[in-house]
C-alpha atoms as a PDB file:
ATOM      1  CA  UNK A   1       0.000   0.000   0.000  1.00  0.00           C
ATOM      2  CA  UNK A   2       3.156   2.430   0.422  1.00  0.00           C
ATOM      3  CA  UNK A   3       2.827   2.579  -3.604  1.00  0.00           C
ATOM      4  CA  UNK A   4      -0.118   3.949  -3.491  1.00  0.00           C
ATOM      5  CA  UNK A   5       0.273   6.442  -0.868  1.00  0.00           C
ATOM      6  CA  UNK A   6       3.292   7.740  -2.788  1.00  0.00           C
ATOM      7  CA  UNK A   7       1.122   7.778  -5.752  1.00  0.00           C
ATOM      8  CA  UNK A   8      -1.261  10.413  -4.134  1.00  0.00           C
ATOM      9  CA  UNK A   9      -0.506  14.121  -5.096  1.00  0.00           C
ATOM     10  CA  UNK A  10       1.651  15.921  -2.512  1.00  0.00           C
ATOM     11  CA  UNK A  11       1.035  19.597  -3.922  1.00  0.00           C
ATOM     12  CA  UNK A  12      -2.809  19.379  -2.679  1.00  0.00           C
ATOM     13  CA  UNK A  13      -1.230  19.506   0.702  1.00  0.00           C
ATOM     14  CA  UNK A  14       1.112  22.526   0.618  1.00  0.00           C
ATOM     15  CA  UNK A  15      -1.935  24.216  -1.101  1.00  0.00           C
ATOM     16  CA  UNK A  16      -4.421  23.577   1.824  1.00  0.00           C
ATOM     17  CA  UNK A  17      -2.035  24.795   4.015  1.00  0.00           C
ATOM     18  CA  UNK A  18      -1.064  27.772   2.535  1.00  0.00           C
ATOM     19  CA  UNK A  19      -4.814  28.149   2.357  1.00  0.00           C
ATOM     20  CA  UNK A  20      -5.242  27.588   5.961  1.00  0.00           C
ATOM     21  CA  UNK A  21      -2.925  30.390   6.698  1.00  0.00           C
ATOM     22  CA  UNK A  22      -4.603  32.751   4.913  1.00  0.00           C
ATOM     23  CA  UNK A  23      -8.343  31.933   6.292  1.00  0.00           C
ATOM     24  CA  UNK A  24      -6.574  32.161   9.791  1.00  0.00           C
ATOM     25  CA  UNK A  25      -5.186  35.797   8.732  1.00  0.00           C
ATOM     26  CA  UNK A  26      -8.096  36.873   7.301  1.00  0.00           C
ATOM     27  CA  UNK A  27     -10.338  35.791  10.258  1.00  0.00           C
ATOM     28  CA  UNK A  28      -7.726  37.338  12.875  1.00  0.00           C
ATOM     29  CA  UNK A  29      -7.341  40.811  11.160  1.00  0.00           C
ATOM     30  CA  UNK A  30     -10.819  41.954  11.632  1.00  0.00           C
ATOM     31  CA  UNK A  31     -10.833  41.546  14.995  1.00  0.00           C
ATOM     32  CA  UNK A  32      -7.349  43.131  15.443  1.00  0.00           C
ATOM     33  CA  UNK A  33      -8.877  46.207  13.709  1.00  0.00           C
ATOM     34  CA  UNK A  34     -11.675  46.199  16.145  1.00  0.00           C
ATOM     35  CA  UNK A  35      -9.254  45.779  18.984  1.00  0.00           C
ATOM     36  CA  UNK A  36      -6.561  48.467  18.217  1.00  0.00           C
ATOM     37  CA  UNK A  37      -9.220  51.088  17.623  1.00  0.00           C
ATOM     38  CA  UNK A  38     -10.991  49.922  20.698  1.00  0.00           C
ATOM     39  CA  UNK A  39      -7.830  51.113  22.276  1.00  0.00           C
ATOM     40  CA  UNK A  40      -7.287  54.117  21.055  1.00  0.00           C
ATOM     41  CA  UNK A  41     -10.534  55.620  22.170  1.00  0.00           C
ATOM     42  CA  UNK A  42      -9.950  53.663  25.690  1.00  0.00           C
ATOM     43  CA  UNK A  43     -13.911  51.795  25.189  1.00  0.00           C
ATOM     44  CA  UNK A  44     -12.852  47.944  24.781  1.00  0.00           C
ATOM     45  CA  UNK A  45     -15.481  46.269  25.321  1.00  0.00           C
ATOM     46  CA  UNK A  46     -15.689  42.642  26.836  1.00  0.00           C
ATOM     47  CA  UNK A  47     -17.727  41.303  24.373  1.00  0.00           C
ATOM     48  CA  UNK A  48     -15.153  42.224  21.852  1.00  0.00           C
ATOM     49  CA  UNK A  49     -11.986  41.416  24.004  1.00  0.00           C
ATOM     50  CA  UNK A  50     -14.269  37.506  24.200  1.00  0.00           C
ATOM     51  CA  UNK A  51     -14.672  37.590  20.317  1.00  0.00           C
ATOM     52  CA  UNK A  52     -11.005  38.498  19.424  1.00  0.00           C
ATOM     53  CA  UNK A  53     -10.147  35.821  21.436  1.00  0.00           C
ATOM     54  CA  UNK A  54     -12.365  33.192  19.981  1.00  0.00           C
ATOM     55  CA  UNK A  55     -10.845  34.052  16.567  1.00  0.00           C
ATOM     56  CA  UNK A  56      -7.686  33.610  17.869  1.00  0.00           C
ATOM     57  CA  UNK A  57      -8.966  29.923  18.916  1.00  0.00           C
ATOM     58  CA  UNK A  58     -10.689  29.496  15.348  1.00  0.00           C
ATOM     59  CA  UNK A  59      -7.852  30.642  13.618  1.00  0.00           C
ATOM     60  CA  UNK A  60      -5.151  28.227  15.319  1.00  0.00           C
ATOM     61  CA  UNK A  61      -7.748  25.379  14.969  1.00  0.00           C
ATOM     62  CA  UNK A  62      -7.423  26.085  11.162  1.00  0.00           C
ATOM     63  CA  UNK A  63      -3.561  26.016  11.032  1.00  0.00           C
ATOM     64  CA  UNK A  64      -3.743  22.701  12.817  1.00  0.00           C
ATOM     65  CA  UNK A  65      -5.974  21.378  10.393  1.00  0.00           C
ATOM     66  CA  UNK A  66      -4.455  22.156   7.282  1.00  0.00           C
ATOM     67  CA  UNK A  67      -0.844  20.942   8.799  1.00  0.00           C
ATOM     68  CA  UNK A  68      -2.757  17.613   9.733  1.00  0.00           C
ATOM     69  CA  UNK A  69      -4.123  17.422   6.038  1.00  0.00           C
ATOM     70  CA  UNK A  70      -0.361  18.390   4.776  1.00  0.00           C
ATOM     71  CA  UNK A  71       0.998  15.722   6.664  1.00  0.00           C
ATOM     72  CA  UNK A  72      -1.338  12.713   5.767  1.00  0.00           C
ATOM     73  CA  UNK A  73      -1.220  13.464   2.135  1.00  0.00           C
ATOM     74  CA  UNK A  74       2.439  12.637   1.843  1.00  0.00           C
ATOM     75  CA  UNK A  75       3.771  15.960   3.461  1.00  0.00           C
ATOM     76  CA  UNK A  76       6.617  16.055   6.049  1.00  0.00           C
ATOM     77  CA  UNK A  77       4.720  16.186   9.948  1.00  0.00           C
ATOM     78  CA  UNK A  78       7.113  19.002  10.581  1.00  0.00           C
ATOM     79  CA  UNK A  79       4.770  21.223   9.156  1.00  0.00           C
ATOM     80  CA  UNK A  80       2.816  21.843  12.070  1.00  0.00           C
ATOM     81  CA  UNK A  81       5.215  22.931  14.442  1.00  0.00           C
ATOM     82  CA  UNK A  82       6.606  25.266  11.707  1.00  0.00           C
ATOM     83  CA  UNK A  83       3.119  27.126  10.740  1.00  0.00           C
ATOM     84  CA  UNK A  84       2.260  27.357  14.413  1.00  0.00           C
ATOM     85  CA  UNK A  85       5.726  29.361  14.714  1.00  0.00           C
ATOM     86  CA  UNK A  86       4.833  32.022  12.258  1.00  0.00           C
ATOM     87  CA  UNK A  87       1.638  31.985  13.284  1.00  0.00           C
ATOM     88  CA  UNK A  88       2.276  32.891  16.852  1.00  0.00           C
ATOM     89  CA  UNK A  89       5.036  35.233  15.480  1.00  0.00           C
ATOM     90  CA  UNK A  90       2.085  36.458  13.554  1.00  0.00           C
ATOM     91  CA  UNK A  91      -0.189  36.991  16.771  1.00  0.00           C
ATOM     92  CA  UNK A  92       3.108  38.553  18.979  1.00  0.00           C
ATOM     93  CA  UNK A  93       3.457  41.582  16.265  1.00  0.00           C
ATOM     94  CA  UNK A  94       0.167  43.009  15.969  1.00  0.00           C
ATOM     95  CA  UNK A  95      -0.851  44.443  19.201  1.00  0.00           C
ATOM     96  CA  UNK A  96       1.183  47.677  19.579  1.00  0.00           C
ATOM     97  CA  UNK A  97      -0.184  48.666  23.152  1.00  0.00           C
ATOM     98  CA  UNK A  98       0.997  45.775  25.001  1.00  0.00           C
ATOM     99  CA  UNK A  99       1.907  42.421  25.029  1.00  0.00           C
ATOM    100  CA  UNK A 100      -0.094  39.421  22.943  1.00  0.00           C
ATOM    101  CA  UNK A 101       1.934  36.343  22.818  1.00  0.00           C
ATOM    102  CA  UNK A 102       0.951  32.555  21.734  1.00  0.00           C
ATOM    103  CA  UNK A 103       2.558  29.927  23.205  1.00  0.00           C
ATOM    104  CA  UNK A 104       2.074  26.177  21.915  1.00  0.00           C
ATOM    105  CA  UNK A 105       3.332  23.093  22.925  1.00  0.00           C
ATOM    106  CA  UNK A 106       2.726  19.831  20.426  1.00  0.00           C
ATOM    107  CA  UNK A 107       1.355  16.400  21.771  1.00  0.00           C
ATOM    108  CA  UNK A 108       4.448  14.109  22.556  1.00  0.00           C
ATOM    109  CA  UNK A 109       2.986  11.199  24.728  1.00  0.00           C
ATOM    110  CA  UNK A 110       2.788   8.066  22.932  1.00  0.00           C
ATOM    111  CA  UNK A 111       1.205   7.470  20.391  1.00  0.00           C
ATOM    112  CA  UNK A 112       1.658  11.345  19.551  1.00  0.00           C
ATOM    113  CA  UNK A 113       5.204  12.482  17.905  1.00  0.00           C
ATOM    114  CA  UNK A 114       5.612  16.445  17.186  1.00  0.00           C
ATOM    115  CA  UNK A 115       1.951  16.741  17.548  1.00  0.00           C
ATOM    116  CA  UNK A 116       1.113  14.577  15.082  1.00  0.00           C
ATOM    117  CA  UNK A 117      -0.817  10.537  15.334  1.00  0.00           C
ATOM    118  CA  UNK A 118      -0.809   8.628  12.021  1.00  0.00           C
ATOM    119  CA  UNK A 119      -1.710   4.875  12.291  1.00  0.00           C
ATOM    120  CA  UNK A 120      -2.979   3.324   9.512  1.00  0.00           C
ATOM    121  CA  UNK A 121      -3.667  -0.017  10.376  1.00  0.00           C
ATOM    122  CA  UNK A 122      -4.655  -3.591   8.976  1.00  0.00           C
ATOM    123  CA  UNK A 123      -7.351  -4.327  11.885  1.00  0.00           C
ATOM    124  CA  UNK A 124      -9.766  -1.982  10.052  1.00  0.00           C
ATOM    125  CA  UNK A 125      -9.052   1.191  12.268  1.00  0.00           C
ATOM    126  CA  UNK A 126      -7.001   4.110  10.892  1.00  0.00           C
ATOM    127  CA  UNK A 127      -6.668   7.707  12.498  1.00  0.00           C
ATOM    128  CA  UNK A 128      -5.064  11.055  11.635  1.00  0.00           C
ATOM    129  CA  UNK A 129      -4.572  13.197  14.405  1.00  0.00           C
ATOM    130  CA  UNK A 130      -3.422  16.429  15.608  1.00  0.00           C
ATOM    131  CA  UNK A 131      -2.647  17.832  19.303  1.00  0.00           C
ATOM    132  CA  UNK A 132      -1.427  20.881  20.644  1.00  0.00           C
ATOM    133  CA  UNK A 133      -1.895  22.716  23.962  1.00  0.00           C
ATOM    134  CA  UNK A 134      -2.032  26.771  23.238  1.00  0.00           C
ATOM    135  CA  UNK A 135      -1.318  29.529  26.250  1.00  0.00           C
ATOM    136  CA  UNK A 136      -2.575  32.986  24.911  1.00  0.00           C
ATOM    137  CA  UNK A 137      -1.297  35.966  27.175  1.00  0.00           C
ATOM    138  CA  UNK A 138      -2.608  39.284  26.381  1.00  0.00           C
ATOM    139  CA  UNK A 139      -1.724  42.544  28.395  1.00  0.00           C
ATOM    140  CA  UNK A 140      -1.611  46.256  28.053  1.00  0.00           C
ATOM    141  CA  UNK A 141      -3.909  49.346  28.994  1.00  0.00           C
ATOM    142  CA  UNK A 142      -6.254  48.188  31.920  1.00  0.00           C
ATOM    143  CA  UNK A 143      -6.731  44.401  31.010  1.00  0.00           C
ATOM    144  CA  UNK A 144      -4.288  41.072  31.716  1.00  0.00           C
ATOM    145  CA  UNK A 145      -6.126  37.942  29.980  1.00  0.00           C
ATOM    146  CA  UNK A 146      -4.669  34.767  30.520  1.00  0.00           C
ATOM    147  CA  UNK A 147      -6.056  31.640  28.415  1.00  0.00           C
ATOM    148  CA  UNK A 148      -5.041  28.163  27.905  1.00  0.00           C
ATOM    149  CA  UNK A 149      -6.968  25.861  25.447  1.00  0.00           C
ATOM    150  CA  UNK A 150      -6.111  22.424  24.031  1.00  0.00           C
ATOM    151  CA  UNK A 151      -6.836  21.206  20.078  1.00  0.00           C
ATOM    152  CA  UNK A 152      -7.188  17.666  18.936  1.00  0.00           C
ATOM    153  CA  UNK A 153      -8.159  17.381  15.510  1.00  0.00           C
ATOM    154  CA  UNK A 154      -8.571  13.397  14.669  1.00  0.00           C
ATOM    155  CA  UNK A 155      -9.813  11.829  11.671  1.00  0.00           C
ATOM    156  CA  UNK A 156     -11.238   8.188  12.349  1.00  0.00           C
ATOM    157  CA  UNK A 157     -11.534   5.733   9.653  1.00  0.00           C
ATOM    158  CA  UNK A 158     -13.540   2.054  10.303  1.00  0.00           C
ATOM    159  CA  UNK A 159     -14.319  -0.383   7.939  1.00  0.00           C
ATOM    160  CA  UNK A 160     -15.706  -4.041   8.515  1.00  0.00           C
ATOM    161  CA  UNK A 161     -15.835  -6.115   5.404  1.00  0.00           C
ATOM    162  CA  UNK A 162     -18.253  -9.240   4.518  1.00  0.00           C
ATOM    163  CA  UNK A 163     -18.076 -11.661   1.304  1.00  0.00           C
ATOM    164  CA  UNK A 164     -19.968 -14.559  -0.054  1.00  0.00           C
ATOM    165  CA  UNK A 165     -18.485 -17.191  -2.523  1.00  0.00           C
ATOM    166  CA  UNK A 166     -20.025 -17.301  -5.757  1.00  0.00           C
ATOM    167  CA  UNK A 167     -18.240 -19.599  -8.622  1.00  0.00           C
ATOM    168  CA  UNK A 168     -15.061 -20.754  -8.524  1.00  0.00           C
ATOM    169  CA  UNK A 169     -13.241 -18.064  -7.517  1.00  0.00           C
ATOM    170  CA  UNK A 170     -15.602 -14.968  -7.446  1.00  0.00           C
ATOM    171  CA  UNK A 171     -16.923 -13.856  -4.587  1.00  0.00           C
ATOM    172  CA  UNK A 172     -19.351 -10.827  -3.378  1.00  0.00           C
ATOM    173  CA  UNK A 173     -17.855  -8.809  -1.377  1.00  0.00           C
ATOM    174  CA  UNK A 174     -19.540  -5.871   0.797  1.00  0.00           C
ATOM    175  CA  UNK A 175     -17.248  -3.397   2.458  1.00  0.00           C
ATOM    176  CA  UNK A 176     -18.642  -0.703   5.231  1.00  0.00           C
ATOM    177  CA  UNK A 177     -16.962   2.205   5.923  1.00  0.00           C
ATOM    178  CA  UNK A 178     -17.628   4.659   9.010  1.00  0.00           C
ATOM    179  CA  UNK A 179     -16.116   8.532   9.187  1.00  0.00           C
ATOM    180  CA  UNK A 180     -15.868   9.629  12.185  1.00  0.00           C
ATOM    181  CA  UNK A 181     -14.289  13.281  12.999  1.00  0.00           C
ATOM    182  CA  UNK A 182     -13.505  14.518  16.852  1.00  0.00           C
ATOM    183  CA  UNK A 183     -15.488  11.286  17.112  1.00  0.00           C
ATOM    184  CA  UNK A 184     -18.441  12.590  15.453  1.00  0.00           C
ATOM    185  CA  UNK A 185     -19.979  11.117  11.892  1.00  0.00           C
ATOM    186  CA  UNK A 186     -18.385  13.168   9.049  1.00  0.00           C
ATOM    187  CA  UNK A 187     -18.494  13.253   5.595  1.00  0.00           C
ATOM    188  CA  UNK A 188     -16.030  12.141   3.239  1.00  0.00           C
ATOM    189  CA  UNK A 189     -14.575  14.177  -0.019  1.00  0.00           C
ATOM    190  CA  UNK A 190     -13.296  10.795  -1.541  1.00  0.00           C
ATOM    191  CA  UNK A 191     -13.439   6.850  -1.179  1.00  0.00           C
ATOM    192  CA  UNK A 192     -11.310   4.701  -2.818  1.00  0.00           C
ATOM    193  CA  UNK A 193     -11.545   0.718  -2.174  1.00  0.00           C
ATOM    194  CA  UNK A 194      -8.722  -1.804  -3.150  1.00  0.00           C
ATOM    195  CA  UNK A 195      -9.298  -5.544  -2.793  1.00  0.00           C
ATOM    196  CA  UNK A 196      -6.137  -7.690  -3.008  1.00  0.00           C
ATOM    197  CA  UNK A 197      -5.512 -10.340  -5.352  1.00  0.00           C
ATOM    198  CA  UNK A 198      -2.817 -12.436  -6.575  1.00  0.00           C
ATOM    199  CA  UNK A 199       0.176 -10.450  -5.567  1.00  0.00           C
ATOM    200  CA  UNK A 200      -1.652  -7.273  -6.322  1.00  0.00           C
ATOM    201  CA  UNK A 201      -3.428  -4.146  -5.008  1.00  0.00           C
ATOM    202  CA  UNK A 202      -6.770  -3.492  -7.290  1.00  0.00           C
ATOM    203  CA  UNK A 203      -9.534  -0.787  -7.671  1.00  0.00           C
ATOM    204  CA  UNK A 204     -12.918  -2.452  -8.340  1.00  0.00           C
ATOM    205  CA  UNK A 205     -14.437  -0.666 -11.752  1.00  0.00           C
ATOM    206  CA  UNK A 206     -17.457  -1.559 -12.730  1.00  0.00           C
ATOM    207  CA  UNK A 207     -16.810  -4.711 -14.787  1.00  0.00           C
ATOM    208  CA  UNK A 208     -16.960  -5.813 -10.925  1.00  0.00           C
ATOM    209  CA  UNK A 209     -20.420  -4.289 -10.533  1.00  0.00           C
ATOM    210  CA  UNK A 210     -19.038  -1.508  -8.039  1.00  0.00           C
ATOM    211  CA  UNK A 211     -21.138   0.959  -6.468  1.00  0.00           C
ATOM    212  CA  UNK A 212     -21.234   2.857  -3.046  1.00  0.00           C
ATOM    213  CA  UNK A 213     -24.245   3.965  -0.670  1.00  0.00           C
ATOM    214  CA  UNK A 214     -23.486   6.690   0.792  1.00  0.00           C
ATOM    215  CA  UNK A 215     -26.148   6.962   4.153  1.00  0.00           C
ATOM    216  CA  UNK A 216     -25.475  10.966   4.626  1.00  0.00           C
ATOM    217  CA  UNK A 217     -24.350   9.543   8.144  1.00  0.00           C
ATOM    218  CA  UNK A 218     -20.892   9.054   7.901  1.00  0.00           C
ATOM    219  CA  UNK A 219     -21.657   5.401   7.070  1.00  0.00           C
ATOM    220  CA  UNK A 220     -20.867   3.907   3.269  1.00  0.00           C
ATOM    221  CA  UNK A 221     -21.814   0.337   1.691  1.00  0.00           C
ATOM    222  CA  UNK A 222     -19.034  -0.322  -0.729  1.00  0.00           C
ATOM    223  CA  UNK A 223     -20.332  -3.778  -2.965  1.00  0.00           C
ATOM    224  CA  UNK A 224     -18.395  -5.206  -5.583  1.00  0.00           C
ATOM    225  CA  UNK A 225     -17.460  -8.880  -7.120  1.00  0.00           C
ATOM    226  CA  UNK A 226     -14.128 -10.277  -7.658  1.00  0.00           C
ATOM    227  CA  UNK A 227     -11.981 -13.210  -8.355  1.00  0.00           C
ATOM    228  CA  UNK A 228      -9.829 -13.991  -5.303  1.00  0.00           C
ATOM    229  CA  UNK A 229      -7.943 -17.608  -5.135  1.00  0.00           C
ATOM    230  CA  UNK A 230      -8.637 -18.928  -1.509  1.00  0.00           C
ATOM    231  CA  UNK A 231     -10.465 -17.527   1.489  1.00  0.00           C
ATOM    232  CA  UNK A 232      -8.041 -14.732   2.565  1.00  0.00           C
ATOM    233  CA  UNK A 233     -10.191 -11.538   1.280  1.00  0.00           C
ATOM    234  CA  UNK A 234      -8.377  -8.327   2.118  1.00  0.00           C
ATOM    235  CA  UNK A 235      -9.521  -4.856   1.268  1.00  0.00           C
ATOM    236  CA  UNK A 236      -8.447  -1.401   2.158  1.00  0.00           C
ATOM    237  CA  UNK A 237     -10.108   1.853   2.220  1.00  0.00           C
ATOM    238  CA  UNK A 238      -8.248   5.327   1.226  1.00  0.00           C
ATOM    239  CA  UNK A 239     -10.329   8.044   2.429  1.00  0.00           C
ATOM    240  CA  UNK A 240     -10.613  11.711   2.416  1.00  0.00           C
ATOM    241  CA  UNK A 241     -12.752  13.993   4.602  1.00  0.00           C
ATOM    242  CA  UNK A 242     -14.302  17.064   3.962  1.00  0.00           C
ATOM    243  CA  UNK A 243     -11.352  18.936   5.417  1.00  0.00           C
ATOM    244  CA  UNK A 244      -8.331  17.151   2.921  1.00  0.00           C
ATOM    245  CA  UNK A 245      -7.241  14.512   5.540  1.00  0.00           C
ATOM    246  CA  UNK A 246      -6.702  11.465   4.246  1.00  0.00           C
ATOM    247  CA  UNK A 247      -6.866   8.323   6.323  1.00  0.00           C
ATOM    248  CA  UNK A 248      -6.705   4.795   4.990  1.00  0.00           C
ATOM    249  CA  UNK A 249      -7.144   1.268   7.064  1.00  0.00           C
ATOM    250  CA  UNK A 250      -6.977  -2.075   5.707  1.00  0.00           C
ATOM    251  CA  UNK A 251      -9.709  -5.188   6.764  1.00  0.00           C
ATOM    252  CA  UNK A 252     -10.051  -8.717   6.399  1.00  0.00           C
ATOM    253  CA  UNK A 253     -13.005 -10.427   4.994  1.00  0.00           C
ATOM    254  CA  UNK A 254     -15.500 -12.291   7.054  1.00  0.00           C
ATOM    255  CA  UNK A 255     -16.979 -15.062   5.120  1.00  0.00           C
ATOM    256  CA  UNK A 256     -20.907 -15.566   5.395  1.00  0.00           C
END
């Protein structure tokens, strides 16, 4: 399966986050508008001072996500630490009446490495995931905020997979897939489903009678037939989600 991973296009992944970046800007400048003038005529209000903040959230929760979609499309998992640097240098320059500073420090306990959780497995369960802690310090005229909030972003892939022998060697074989996202159903962008046969990795087309119900729950039916020697049926499924991460797991057959 490493074939096909390397097969998948690595420039969608710098794009998103590059994107990313610039929804996070975007989102954070209004509110540093609102702020700065806020100071200037000395009437901040706390409603404001609560929404500047919450973009500040939003914004980082965006960075992570587009590093996490870098980084399971083929992209190097180094990414995140290095976009949450310039994006805290981002945060630390823009308030000129005090101080503003973003701290961050990425998920390292097992089975987390640089903030980042990548296990795509052959038991039919594969995750991408994301972790960071954030400390946001704001001070200056007449206000010290302290906040701390933590992000996990985590895409969950599970598929279960049933077949029936037909002739010889064909066989039916039904493949369920469940999306899950912050352990909520999600929505996927893409499915791809390989069987294995014979040495080899295949896509079933429809000269195997392929098709896939999608439930609008998070929950596909993948159905297709194919020729497989034996009663070792594996299949895998390469998924994205709405948000460009990919996930794939891998599943054996049961027989019914």
């Amino acid at each position: 399966m490493d074939k096909v991973r390397e097969m998948r296009e690595r420039n969608s992944g710098q794009v998103l986050l590059i994107a990313a970046f610039i929804m996070a800007f975007l989102l954070l400048s209004a509110e540093l508008y609102i702020f700065e003038v806020g100071n200037v005529m000395s009437e901040f209000e706390s409603n404001s001072l609560t929404d500047f903040v919450l973009n500040i959230k939003l914004s980082s929760r965006h960075i992570v996500i587009g590093a996490l979609a870098n980084a399971s499309n083929g992209g190097s998992i180094s990414v995140l630490e290095l976009n949450l640097q310039r994006w805290a240098s981002l945060i630390d320059k823009q308030y000129r009446f005090g101080k503003s500073i973003l701290n961050y420090t990425l998920e390292q306990n097992s089975p987390y490495s640089s903030g980042i959780w990548m296990d795509w497995g052959t038991n039919g369960l594969g995750v991408s995931s994301a972790a960071v802690n954030f400390a946001y310090k704001l001070s200056g005229r007449e206000m010290n905020l302290n906040q701390s909030y933590f992000l996990n972003i985590t895409t969950t892939l599970l598929v279960e997979s049933t077949y029936r022998g037909m002739l010889g060697n064909d066989k039916q074989i039904n493949v369920t897939i469940r999306l899950l996202n912050e352990a909520n159903a999600a929505l996927a962008k893409q499915i791809i489903i390989y069987y294995y046969s014979e040495g080899n990795w295949l896509i079933p087309t429809q000269v195997n009678n392929y098709s896939i119900l999608d439930y609008g729950n998070g929950t596909y039916l993948a159905s297709f037939t194919a020729s497989i020697p034996g009663q070792d049926v594996q299949v895998s499924a390469h998924v994205v989600d709405q948000r460009e991460i990919y996930v794939r797991a891998n599943a054996t057959s049961t027989q019914i």
